[in-house]
PDB file of N, CA and C in Angstrom:
ATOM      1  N   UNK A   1      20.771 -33.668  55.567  1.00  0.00           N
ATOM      2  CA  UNK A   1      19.785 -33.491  56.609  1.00  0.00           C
ATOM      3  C   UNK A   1      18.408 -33.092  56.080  1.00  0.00           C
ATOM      4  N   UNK A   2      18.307 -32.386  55.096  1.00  0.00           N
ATOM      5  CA  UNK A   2      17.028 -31.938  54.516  1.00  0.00           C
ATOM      6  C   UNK A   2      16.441 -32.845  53.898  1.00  0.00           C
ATOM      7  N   UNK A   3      16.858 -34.212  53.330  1.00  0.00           N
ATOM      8  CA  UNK A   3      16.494 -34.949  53.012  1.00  0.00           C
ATOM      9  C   UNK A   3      15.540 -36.122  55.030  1.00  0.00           C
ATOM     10  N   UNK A   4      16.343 -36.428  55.239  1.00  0.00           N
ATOM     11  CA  UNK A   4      15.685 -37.066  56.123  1.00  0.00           C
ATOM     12  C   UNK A   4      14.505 -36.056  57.228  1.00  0.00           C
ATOM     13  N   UNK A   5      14.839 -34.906  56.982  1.00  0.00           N
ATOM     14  CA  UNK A   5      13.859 -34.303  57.439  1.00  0.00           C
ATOM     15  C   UNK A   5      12.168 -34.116  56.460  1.00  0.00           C
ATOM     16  N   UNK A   6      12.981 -34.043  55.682  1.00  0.00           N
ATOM     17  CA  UNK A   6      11.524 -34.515  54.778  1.00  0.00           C
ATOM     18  C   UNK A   6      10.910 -35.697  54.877  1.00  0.00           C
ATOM     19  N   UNK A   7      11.546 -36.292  54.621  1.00  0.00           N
ATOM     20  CA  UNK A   7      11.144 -37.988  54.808  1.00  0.00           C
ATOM     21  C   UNK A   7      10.383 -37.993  56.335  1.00  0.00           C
ATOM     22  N   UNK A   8      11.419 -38.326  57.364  1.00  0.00           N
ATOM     23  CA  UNK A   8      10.878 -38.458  58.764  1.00  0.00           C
ATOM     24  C   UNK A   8       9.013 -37.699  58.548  1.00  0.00           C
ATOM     25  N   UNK A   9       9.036 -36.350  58.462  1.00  0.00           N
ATOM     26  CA  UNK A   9       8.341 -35.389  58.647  1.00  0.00           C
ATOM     27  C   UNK A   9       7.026 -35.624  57.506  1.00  0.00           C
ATOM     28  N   UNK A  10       7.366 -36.265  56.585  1.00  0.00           N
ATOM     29  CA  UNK A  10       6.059 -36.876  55.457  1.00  0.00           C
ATOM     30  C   UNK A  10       5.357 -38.354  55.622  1.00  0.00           C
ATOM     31  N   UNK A  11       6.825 -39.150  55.751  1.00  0.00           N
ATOM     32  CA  UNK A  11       6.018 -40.380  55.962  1.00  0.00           C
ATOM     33  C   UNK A  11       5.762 -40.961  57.518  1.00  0.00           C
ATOM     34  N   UNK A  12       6.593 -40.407  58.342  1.00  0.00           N
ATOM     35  CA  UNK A  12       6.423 -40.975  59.695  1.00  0.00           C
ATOM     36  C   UNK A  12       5.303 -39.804  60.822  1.00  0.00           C
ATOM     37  N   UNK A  13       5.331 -38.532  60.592  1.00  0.00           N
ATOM     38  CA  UNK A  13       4.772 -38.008  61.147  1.00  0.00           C
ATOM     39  C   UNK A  13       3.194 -37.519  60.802  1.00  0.00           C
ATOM     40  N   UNK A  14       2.940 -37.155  59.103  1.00  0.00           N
ATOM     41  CA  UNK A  14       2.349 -36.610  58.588  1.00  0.00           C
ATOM     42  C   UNK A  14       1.749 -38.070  57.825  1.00  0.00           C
ATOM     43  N   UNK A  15       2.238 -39.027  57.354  1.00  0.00           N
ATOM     44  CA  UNK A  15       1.672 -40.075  56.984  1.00  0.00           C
ATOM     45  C   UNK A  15       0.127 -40.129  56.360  1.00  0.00           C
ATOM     46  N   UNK A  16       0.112 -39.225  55.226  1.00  0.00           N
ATOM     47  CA  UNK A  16      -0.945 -38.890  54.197  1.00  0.00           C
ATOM     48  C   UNK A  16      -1.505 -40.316  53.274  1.00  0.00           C
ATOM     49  N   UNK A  17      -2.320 -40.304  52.643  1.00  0.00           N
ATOM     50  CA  UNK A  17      -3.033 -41.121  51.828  1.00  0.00           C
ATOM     51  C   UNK A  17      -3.150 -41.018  50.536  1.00  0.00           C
ATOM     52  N   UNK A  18      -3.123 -41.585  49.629  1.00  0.00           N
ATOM     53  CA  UNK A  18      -3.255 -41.236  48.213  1.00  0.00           C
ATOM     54  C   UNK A  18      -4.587 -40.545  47.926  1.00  0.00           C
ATOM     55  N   UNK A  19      -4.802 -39.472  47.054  1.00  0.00           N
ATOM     56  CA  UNK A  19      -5.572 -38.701  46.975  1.00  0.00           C
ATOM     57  C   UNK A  19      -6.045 -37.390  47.750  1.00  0.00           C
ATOM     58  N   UNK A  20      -5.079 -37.008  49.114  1.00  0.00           N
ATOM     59  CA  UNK A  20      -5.287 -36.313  50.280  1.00  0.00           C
ATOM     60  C   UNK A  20      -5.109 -35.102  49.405  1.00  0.00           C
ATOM     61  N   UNK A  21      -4.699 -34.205  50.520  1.00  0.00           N
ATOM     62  CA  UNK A  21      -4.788 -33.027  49.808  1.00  0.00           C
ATOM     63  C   UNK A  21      -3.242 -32.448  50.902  1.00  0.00           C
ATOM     64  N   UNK A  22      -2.376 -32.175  50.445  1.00  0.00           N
ATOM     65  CA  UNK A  22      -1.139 -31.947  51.059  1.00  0.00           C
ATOM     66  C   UNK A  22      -0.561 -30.215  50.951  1.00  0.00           C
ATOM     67  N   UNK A  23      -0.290 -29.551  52.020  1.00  0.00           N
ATOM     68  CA  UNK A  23      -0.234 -28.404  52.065  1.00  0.00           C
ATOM     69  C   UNK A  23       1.415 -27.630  52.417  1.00  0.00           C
ATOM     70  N   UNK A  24       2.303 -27.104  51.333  1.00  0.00           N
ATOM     71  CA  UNK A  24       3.598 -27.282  51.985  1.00  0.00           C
ATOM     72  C   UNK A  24       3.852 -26.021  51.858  1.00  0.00           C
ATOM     73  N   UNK A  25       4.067 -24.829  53.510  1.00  0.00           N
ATOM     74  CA  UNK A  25       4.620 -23.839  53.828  1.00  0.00           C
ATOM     75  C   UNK A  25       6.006 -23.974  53.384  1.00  0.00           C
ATOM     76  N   UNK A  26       6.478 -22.781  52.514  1.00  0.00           N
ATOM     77  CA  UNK A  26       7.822 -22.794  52.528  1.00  0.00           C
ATOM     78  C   UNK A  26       8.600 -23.707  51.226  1.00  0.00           C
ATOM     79  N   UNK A  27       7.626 -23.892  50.095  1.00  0.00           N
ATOM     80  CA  UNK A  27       7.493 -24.697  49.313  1.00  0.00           C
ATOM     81  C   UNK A  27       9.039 -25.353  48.443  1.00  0.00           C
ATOM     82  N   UNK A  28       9.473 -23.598  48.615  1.00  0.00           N
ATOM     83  CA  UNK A  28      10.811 -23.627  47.609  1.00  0.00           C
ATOM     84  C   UNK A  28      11.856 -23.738  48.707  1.00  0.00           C
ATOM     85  N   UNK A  29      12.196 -24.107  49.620  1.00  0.00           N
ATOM     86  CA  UNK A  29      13.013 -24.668  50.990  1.00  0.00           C
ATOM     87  C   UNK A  29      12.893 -26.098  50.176  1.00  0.00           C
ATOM     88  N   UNK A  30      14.511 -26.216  51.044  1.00  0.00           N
ATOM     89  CA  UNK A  30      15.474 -27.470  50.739  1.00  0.00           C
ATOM     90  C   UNK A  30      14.501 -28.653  51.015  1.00  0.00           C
ATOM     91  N   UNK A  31      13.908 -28.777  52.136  1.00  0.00           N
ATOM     92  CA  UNK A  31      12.616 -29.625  52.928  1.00  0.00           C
ATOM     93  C   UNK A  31      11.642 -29.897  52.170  1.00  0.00           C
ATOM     94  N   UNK A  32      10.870 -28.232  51.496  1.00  0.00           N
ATOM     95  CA  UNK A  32       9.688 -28.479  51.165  1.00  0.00           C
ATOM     96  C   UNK A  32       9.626 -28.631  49.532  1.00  0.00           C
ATOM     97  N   UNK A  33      10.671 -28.514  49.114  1.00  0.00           N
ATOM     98  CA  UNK A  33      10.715 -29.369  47.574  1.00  0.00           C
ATOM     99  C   UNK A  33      10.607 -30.698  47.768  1.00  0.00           C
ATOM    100  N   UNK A  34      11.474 -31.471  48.839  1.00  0.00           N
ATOM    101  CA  UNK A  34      11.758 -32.626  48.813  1.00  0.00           C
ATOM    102  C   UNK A  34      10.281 -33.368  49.197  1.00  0.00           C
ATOM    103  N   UNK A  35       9.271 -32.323  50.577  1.00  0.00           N
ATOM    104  CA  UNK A  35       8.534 -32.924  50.222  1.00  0.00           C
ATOM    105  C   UNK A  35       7.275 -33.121  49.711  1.00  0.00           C
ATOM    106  N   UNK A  36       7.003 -32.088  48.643  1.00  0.00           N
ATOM    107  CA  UNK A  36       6.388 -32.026  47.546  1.00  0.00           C
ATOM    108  C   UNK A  36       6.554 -33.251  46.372  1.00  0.00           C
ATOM    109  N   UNK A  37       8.167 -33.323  46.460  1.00  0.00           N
ATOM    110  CA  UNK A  37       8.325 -34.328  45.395  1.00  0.00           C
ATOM    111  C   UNK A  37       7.305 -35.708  46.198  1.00  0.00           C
ATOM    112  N   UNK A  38       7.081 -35.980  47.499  1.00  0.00           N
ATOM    113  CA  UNK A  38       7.193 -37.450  47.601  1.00  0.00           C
ATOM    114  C   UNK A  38       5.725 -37.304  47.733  1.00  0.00           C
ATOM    115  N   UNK A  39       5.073 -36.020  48.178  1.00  0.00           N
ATOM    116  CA  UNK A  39       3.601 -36.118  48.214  1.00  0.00           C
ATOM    117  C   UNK A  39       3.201 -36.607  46.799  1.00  0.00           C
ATOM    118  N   UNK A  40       3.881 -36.214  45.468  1.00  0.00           N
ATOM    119  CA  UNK A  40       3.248 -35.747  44.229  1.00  0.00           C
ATOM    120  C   UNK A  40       3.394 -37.897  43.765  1.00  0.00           C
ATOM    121  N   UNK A  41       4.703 -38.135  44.502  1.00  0.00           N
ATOM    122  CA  UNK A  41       4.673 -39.600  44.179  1.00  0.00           C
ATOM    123  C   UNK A  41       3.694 -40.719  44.715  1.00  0.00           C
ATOM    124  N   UNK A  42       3.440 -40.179  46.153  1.00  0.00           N
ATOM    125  CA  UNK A  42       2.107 -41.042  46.986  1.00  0.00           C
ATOM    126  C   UNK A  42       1.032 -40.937  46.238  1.00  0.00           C
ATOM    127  N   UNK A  43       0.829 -39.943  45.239  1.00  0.00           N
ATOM    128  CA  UNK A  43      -0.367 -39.536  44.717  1.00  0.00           C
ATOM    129  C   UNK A  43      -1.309 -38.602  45.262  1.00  0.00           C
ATOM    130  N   UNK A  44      -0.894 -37.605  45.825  1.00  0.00           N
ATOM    131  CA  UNK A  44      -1.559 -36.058  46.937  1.00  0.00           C
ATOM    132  C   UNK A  44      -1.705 -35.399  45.862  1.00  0.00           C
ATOM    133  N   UNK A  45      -2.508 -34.755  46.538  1.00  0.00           N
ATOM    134  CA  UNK A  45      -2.881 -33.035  45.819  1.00  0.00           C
ATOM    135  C   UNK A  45      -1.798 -32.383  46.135  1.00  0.00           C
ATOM    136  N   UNK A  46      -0.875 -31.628  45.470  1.00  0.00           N
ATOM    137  CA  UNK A  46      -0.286 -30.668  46.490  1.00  0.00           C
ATOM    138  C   UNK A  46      -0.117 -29.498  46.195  1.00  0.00           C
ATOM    139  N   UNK A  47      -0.179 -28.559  47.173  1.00  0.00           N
ATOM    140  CA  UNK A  47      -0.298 -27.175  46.603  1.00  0.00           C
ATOM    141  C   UNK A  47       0.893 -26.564  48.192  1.00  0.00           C
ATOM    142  N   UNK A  48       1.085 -25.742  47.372  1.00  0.00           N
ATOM    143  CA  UNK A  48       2.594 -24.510  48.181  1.00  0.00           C
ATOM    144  C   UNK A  48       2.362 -23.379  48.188  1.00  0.00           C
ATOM    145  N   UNK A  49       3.260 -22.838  49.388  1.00  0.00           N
ATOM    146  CA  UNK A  49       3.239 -21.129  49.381  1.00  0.00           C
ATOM    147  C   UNK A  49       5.009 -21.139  49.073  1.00  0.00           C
ATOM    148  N   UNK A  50       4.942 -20.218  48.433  1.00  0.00           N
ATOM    149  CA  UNK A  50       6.427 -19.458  48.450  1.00  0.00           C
ATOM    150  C   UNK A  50       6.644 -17.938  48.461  1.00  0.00           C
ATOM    151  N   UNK A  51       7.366 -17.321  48.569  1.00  0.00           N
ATOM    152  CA  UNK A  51       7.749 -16.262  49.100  1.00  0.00           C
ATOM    153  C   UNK A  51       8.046 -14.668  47.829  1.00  0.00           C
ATOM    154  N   UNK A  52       8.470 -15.565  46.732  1.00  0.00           N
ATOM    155  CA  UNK A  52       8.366 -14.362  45.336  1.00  0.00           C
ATOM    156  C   UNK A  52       8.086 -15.032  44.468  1.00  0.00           C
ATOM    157  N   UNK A  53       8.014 -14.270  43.448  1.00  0.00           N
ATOM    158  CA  UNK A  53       7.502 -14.925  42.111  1.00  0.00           C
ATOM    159  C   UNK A  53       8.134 -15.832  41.455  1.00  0.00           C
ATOM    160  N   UNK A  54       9.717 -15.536  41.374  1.00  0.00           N
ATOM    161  CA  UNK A  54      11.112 -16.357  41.301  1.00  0.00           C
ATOM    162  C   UNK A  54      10.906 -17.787  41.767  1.00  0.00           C
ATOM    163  N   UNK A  55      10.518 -17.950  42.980  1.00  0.00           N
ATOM    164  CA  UNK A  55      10.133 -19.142  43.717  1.00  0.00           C
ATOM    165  C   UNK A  55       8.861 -19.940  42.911  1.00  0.00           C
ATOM    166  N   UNK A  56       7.711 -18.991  43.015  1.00  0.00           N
ATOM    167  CA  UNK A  56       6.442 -19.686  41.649  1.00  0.00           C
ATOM    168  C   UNK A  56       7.105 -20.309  40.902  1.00  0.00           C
ATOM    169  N   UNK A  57       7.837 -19.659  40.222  1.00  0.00           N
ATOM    170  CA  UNK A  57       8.058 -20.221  38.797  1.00  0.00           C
ATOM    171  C   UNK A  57       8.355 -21.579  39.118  1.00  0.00           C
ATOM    172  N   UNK A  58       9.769 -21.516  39.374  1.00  0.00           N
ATOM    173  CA  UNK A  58      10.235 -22.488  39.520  1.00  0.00           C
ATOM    174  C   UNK A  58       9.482 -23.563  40.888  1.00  0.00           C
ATOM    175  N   UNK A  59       8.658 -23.481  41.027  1.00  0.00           N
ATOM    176  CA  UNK A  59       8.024 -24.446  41.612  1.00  0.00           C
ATOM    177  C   UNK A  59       7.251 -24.920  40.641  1.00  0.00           C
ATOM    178  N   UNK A  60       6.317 -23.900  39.848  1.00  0.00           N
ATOM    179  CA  UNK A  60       5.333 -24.444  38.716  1.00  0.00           C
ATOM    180  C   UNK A  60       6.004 -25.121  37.846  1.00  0.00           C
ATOM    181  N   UNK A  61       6.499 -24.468  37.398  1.00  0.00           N
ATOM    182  CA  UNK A  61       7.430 -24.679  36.151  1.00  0.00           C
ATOM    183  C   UNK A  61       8.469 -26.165  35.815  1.00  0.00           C
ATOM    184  N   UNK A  62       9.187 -26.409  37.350  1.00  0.00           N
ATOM    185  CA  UNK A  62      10.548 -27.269  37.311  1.00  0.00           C
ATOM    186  C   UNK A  62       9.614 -28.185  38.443  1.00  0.00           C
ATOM    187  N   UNK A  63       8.825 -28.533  39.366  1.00  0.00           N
ATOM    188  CA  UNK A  63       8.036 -29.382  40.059  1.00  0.00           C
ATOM    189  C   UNK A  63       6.785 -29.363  40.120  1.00  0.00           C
ATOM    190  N   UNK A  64       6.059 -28.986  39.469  1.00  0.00           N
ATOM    191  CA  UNK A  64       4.856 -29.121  39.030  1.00  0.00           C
ATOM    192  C   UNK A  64       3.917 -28.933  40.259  1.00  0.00           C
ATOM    193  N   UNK A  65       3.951 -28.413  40.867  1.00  0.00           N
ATOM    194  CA  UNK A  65       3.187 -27.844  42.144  1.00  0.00           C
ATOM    195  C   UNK A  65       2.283 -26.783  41.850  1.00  0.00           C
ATOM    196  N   UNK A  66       0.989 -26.836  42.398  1.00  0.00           N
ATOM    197  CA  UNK A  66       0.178 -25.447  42.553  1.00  0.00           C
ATOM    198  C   UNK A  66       0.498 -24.511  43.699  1.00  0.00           C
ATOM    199  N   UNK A  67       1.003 -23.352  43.556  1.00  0.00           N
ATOM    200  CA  UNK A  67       1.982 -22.434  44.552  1.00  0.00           C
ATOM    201  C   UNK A  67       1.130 -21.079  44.442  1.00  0.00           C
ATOM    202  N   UNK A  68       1.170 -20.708  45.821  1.00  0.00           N
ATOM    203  CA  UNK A  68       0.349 -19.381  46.173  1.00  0.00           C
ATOM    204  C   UNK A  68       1.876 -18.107  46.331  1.00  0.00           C
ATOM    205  N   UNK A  69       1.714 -17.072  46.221  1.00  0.00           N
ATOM    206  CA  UNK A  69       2.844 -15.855  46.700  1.00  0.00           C
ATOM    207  C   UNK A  69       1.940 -15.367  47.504  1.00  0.00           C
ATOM    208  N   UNK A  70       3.037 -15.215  48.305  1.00  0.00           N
ATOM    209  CA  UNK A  70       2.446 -14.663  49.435  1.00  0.00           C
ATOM    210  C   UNK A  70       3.466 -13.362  49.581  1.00  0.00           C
ATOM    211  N   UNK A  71       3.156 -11.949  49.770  1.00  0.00           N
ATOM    212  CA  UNK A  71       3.629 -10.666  50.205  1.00  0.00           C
ATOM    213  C   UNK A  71       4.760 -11.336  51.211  1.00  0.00           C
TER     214      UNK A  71
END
Protein backbone atom coordinates (compact mmCIF):
# COMPACT_ATOMS: atom_id res chain seq x y z
CA UNK A 1 0.00 0.00 0.00
CA UNK A 2 2.78 2.50 0.65
CA UNK A 3 3.97 1.98 -2.50
CA UNK A 4 0.84 2.95 -4.52
CA UNK A 5 0.27 5.61 -2.21
CA UNK A 6 3.30 7.18 -3.20
CA UNK A 7 2.91 6.75 -6.64
CA UNK A 8 -0.94 7.78 -6.87
CA UNK A 9 0.06 10.86 -4.56
CA UNK A 10 3.43 11.97 -6.80
CA UNK A 11 2.50 11.31 -10.16
CA UNK A 12 -1.28 11.63 -10.35
CA UNK A 13 -1.99 14.20 -7.80
CA UNK A 14 1.16 16.24 -7.25
CA UNK A 15 2.42 15.73 -10.88
CA UNK A 16 5.80 17.86 -10.60
CA UNK A 17 8.23 18.79 -13.45
CA UNK A 18 11.78 18.16 -13.88
CA UNK A 19 13.76 20.66 -12.11
CA UNK A 20 10.79 21.68 -9.49
CA UNK A 21 11.57 21.86 -6.23
CA UNK A 22 9.76 18.93 -4.18
CA UNK A 23 9.05 19.11 -0.46
CA UNK A 24 8.50 15.72 1.58
CA UNK A 25 6.94 15.96 5.30
CA UNK A 26 7.70 12.87 7.02
CA UNK A 27 10.65 12.02 4.86
CA UNK A 28 11.78 8.75 6.60
CA UNK A 29 7.92 7.18 6.40
CA UNK A 30 7.32 4.15 4.30
CA UNK A 31 5.49 6.85 1.66
CA UNK A 32 7.94 9.49 1.90
CA UNK A 33 11.11 7.51 1.03
CA UNK A 34 9.29 6.05 -1.76
CA UNK A 35 8.52 9.36 -2.75
CA UNK A 36 11.66 10.99 -2.62
CA UNK A 37 13.08 8.15 -4.51
CA UNK A 38 10.77 9.00 -7.65
CA UNK A 39 11.05 12.84 -7.22
CA UNK A 40 15.04 12.37 -7.25
CA UNK A 41 14.32 10.13 -10.61
CA UNK A 42 11.92 12.85 -12.44
CA UNK A 43 14.81 15.03 -11.77
CA UNK A 44 13.33 17.46 -8.55
CA UNK A 45 15.06 19.15 -6.05
CA UNK A 46 14.19 17.39 -3.06
CA UNK A 47 14.53 18.23 0.31
CA UNK A 48 12.75 16.45 3.73
CA UNK A 49 11.88 16.89 7.24
CA UNK A 50 12.36 14.04 9.59
CA UNK A 51 11.87 13.67 13.05
CA UNK A 52 15.64 12.68 14.76
CA UNK A 53 18.88 12.64 13.76
CA UNK A 54 18.77 8.72 13.23
CA UNK A 55 16.26 9.55 10.47
CA UNK A 56 18.94 12.45 8.87
CA UNK A 57 21.32 10.16 8.55
CA UNK A 58 19.90 7.74 6.96
CA UNK A 59 18.06 9.85 4.67
CA UNK A 60 21.41 11.75 3.78
CA UNK A 61 23.46 9.14 3.89
CA UNK A 62 21.38 5.85 2.26
CA UNK A 63 18.94 8.36 -0.21
CA UNK A 64 20.61 11.20 -0.83
CA UNK A 65 18.08 13.78 0.21
CA UNK A 66 18.58 17.27 1.80
CA UNK A 67 16.66 16.70 5.31
CA UNK A 68 15.80 19.31 7.96
CA UNK A 69 15.23 17.87 12.03
CA UNK A 70 12.80 19.14 13.29
CA UNK A 71 12.32 19.10 17.50
Amino acid sequence: MPGLTAYAGFYEICSPKKGEFVFISAASGAVGQLVGQFAKLLGCYVVGSAGSKDKVCLLSECLWLLVFFLF
